[in-house]
Protein backbone atom coordinates (compact mmCIF):
# COMPACT_ATOMS: atom_id res chain seq x y z
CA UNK A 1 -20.16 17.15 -3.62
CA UNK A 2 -18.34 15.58 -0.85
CA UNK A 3 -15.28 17.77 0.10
CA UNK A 4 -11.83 15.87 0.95
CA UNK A 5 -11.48 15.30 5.40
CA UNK A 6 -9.07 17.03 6.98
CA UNK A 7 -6.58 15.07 9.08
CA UNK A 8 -8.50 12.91 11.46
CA UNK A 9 -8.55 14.43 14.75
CA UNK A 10 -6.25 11.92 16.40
CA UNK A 11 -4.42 12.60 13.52
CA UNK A 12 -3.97 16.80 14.71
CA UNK A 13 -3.74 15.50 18.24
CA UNK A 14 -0.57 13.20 17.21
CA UNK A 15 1.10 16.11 16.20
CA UNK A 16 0.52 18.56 18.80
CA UNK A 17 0.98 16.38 21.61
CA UNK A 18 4.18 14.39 20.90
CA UNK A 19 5.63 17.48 18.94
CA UNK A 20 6.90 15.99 15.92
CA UNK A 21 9.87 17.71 14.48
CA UNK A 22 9.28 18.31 11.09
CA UNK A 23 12.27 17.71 9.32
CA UNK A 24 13.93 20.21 6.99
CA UNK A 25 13.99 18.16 3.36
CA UNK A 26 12.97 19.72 -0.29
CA UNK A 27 9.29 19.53 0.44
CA UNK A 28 7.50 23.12 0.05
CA UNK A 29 6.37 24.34 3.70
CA UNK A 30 3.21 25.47 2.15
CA UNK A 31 2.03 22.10 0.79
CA UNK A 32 2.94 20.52 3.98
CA UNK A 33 0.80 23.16 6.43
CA UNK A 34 -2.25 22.66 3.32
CA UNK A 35 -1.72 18.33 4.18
CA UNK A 36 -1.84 19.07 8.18
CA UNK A 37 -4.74 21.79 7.98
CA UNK A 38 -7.22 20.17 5.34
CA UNK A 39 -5.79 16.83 4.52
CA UNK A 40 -6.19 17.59 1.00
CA UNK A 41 -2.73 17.55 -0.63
CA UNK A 42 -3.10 16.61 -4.47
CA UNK A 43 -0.05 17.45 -6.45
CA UNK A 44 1.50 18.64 -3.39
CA UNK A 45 5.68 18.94 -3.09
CA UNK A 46 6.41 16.68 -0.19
CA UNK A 47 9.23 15.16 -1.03
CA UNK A 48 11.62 14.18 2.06
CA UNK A 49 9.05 15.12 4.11
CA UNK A 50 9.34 13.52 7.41
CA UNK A 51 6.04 12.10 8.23
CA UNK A 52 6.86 8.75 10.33
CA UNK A 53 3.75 7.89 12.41
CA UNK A 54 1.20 10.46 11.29
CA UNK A 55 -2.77 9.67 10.97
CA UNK A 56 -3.39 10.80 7.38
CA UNK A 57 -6.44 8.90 7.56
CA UNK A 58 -8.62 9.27 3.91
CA UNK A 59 -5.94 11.85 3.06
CA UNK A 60 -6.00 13.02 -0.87
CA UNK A 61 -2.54 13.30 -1.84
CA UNK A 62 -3.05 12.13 -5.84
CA UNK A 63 -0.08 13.14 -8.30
CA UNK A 64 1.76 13.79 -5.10
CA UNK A 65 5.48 13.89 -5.01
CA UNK A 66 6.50 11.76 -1.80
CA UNK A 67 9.68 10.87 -3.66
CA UNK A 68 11.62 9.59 -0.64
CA UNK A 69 9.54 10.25 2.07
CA UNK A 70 9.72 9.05 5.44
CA UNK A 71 6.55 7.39 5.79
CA UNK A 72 7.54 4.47 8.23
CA UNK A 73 4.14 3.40 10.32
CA UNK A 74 1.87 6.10 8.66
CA UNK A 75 -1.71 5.42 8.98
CA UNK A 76 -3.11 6.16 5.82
CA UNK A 77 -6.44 4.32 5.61
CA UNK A 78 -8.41 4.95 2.27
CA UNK A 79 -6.31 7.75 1.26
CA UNK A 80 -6.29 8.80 -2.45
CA UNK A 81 -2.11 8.50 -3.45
CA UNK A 82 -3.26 7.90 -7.53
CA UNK A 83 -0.19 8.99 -9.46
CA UNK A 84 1.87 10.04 -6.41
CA UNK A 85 5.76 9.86 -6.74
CA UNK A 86 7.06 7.71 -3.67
CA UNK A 87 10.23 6.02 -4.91
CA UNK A 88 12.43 5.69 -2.77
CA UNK A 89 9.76 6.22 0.34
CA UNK A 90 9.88 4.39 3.34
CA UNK A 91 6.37 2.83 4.11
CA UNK A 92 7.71 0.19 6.46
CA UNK A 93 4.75 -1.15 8.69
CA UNK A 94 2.24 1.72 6.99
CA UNK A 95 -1.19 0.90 7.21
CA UNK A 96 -2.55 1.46 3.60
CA UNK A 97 -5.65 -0.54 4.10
CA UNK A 98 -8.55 0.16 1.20
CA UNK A 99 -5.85 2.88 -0.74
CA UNK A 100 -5.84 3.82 -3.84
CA UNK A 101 -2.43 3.48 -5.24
CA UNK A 102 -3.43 3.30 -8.81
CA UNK A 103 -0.82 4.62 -11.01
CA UNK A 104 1.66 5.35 -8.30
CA UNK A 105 5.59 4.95 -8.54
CA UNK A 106 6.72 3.38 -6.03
CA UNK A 107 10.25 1.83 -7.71
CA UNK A 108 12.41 1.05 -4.80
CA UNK A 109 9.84 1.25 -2.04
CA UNK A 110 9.97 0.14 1.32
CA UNK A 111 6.85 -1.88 2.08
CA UNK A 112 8.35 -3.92 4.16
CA UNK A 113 5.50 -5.31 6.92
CA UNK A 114 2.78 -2.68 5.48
CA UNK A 115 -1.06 -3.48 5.37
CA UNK A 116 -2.23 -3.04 2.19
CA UNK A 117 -5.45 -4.93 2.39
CA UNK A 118 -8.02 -4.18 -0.08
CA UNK A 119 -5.58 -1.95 -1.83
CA UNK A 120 -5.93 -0.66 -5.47
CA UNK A 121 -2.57 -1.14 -7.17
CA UNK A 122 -3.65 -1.25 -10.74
CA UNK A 123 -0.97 -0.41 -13.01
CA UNK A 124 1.69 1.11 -10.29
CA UNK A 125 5.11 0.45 -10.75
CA UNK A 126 6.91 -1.50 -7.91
CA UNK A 127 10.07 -2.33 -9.74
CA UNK A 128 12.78 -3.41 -7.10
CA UNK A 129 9.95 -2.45 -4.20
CA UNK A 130 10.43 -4.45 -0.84
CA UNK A 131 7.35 -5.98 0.02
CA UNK A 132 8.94 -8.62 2.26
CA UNK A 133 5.70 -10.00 4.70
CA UNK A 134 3.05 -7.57 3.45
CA UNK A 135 -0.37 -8.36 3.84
CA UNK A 136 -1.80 -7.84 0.39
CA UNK A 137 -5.01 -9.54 0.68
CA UNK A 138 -7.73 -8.99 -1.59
CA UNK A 139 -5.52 -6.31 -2.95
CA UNK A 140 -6.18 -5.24 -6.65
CA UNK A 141 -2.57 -5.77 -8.24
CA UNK A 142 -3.96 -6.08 -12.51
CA UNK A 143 -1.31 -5.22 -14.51
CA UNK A 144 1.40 -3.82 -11.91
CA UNK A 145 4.55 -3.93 -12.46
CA UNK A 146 7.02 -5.95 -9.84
CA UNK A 147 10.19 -6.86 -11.70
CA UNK A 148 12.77 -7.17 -9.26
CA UNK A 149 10.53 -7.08 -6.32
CA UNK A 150 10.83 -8.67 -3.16
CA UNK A 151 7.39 -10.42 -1.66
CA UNK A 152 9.13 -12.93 0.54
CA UNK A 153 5.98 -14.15 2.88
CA UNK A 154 3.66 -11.94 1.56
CA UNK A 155 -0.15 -12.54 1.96
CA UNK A 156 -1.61 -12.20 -1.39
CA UNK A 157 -4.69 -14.68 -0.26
CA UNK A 158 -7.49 -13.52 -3.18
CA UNK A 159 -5.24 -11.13 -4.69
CA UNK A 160 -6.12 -10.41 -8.31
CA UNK A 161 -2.56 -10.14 -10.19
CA UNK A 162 -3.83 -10.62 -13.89
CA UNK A 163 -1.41 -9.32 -16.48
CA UNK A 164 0.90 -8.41 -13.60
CA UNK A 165 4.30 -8.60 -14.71
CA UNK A 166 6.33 -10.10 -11.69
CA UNK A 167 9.82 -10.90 -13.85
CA UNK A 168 12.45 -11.89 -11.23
CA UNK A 169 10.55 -11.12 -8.25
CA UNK A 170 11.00 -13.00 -5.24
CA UNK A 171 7.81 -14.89 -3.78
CA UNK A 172 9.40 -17.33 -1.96
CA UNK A 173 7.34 -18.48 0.94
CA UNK A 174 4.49 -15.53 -0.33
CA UNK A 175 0.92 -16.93 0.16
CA UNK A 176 -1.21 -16.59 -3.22
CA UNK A 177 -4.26 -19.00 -2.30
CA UNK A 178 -7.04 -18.15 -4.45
CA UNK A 179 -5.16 -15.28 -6.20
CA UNK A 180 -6.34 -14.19 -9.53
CA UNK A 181 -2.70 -14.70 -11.79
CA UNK A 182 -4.38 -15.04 -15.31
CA UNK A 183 -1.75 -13.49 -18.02
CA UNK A 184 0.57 -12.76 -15.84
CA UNK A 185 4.37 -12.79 -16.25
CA UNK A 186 6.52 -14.98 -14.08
CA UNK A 187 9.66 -15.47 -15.54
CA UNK A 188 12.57 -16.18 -13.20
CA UNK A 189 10.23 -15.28 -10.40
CA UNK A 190 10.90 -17.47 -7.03
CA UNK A 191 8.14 -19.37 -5.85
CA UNK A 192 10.07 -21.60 -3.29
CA UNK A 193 7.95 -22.70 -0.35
CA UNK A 194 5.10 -20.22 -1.64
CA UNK A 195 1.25 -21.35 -1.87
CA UNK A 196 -0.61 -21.10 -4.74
CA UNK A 197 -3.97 -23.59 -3.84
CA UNK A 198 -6.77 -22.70 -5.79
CA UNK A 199 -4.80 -19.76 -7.30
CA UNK A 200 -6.11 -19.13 -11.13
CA UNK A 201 -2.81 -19.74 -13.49
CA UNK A 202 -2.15 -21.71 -16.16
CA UNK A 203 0.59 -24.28 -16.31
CA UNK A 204 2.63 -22.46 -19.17
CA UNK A 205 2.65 -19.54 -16.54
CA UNK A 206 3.80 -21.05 -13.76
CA UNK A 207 6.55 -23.27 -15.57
CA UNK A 208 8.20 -19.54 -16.35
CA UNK A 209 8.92 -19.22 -12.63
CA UNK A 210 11.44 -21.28 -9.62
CA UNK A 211 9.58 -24.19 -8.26
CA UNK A 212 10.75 -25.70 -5.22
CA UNK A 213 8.21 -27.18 -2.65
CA UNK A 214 5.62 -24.75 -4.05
CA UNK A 215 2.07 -26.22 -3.41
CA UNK A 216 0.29 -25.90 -6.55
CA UNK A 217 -3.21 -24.96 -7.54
CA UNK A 218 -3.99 -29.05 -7.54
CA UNK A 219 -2.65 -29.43 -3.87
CA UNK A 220 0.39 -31.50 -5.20
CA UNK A 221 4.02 -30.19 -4.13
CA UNK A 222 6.20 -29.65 -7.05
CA UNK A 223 9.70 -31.05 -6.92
CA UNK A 224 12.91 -29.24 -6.73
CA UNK A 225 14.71 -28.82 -9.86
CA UNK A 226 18.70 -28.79 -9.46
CA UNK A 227 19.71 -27.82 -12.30
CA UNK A 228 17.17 -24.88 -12.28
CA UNK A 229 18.30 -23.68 -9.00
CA UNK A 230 22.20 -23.62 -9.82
CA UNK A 231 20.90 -21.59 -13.13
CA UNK A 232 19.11 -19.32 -10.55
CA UNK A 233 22.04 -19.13 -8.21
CA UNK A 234 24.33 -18.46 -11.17
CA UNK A 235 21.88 -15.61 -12.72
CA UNK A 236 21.18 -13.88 -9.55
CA UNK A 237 22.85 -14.54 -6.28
CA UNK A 238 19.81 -15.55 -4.41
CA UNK A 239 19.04 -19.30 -3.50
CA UNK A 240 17.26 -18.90 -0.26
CA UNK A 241 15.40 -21.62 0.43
CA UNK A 242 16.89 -23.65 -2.52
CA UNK A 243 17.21 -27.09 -2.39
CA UNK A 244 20.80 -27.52 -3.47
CA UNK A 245 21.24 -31.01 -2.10
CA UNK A 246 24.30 -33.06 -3.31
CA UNK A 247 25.00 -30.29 -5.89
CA UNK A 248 28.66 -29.82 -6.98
CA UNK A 249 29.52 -26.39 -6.67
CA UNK A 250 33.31 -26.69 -6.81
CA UNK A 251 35.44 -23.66 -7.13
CA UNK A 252 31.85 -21.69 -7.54
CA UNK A 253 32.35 -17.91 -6.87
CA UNK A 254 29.23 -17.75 -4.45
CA UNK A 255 30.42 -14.08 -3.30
CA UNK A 256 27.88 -12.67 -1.53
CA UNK A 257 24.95 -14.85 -2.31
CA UNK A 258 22.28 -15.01 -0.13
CA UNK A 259 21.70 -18.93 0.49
CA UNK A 260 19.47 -18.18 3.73
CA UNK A 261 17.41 -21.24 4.52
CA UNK A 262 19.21 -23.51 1.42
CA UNK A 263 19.78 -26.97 2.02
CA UNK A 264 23.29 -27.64 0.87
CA UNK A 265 23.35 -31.25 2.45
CA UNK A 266 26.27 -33.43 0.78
CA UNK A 267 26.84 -30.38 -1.72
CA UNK A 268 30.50 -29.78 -3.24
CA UNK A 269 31.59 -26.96 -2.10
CA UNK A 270 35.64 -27.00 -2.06
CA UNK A 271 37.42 -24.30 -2.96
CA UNK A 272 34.06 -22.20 -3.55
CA UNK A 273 34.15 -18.42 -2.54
CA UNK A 274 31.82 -17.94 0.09
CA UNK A 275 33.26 -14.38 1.11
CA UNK A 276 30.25 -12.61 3.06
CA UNK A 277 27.66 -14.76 1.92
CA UNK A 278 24.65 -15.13 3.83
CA UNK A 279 24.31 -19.22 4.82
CA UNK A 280 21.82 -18.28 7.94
CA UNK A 281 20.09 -21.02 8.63
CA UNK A 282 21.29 -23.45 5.83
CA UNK A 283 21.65 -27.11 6.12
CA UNK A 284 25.57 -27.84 5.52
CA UNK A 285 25.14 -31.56 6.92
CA UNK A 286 27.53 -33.78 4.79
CA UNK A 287 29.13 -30.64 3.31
CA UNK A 288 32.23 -30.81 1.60
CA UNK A 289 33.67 -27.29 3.33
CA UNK A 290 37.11 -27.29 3.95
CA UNK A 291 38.75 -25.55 1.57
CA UNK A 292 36.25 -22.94 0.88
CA UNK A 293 36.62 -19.42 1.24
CA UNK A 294 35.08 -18.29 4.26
CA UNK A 295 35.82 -14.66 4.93
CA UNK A 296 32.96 -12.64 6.48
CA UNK A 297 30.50 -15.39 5.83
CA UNK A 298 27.26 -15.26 7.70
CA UNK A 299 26.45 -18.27 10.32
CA UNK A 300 23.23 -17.78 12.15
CA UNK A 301 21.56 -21.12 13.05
CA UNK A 302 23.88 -22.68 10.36
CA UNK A 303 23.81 -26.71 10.44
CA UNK A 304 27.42 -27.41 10.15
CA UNK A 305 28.66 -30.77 8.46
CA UNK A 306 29.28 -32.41 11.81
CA UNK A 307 25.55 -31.25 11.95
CA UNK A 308 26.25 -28.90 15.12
CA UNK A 309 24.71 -25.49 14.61
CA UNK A 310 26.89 -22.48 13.78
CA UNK A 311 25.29 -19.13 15.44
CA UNK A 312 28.86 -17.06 14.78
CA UNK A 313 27.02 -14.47 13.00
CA UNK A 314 23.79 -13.55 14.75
């Protein structure tokens, strides 16, 4: 029987030579000298454990509890995390290539940037999970669970998401060519500017979610729907990327929403609250502005309606 690695020897040498601190948190100190000696960690305590950078290369830390872990550029390359507790963890830029999340909980993760390609995510719960430009390539996602989640430019190229449940999630701009989306659930999801050619979905399926200049499985660029987008703004707050062209949005309380990237050419917007909402990058060209509520609103490459560029805010 093959016994679990210990941590790679880079992995040993990482800690010794640049010293990492290890962080006082609620992990047991046990657990965490078992994880550095043998690399074999299953059902292990190591929650709050600060582990930013480490080489836990083929690691086994199954029914784990990483619950809010620092975890930020961890190399953790075909390590065994089935049924490990990381909500709340920060995997920002990990590399989780060839994992085996199966199972896992990671509600409110920070993925943010990590390589997961090749990953096995089959039934793990990602509810509210921040996968903003992962590469999830060839990643096995059948029947996780993403409400909420954020893949916004993801690379899910050949992905197989069949019976995923994706309700809400934003995919705006996420790349799903080829991807495997048979049964899955996509209502209110955002597919703005995302890529679905070749992708496996039927058309009931994808008329759940937010089209707007999403290339579909025929090649053909679906059109943006108006009065879908002002139900999405209205719902949730987020429009980024919308196309919101000419809409009338008079005395609309637009608090906070995040209209990065929207095109709000020749849109009504007087007397709208736009109190620290996020308009970087937006197209205000034609605008009615003037008596909106500005306070705290974001400008960051802004298009003004004189059409000069606002950078106020970056």
């Amino acid at each position: 029987m093959k016994l679990n690695p210990p941590l790679s020897v880079a992995g040993l040498c990482f800690f010794l030579m640049m010293g990492i601190s290890w962080q006082v948190g609620a992990y047991d100190e046990d657990d965490l000298e078992k994880l550095k000696s043998t690399g074999d960690c299953s059902g292990c305590d190591l929650s709050e454990v600060f582990l930013q950078g480490a080489d836990l290369t083929e690691a086994n830390l199954s029914d784990a509890n990483l619950y809010d872990a620092d975890l930020n550029g961890v190399i953790l390359f075909a390590a065994d995390l089935s049924g490990a507790n990381l909500t709340w963890a920060d995997l920002k830029d990990a590399d989780l290539t060839k994992v085996n999340l199966s199972g896992a909980d990671l509600k409110d993760a920070d993925l943010s940037g990590a390589t997961l390609t090749k990953a096995n995510l089959t039934e793990a719960t990602l509810t509210d999970a921040d996968l903003t430009e992962a590469d999830l390539k060839g990643a096995d996602l059948s029947r996780v669970e993403l409400r909420g989640a954020t893949l916004y430019g993801a690379n899910l190229i050949e992905a197989n998401l069949t019976e995923a449940s994706l309700i809400e999630a934003n995919l705006s701009g996420a790349n799903l060519t080829d991807a495997n989306l048979t049964g899955a659930n996509l209502t209110g999801a955002d597919l703005t500017w995302a890529i679905l050619t070749d992708a496996m979905i039927d058309k009931e399926t994808l008329n759940q979610a937010f089209l707007c200049h999403t290339l579909l499985p025929d090649g053909q660029e679906s059109k943006c729907d108006l009065a879908g987008n002002l139900e999405k703004l209205k719902a949730t707050g987020d429009c980024s990327g919308c196309d919101l062209s000419k809409a009338n949005l008079t005395g609309a309380n637009l608090y906070g929403a995040d209209l990065t990237g929207a095109n709000l050419t020749k849109a009504n917007l007087e007397l709208a609250i736009l109190e620290v909402a996020d308009l970087t990058k937006a197209n205000l060209t034609g605008a009615m502005l003037v008596t909106s509520n500005l306070t705290g609103t974001i400008f960051c490459g802004t298009r003004m309606p004189d059409e000069s560029i606002n950078d106020s805010g970056c």
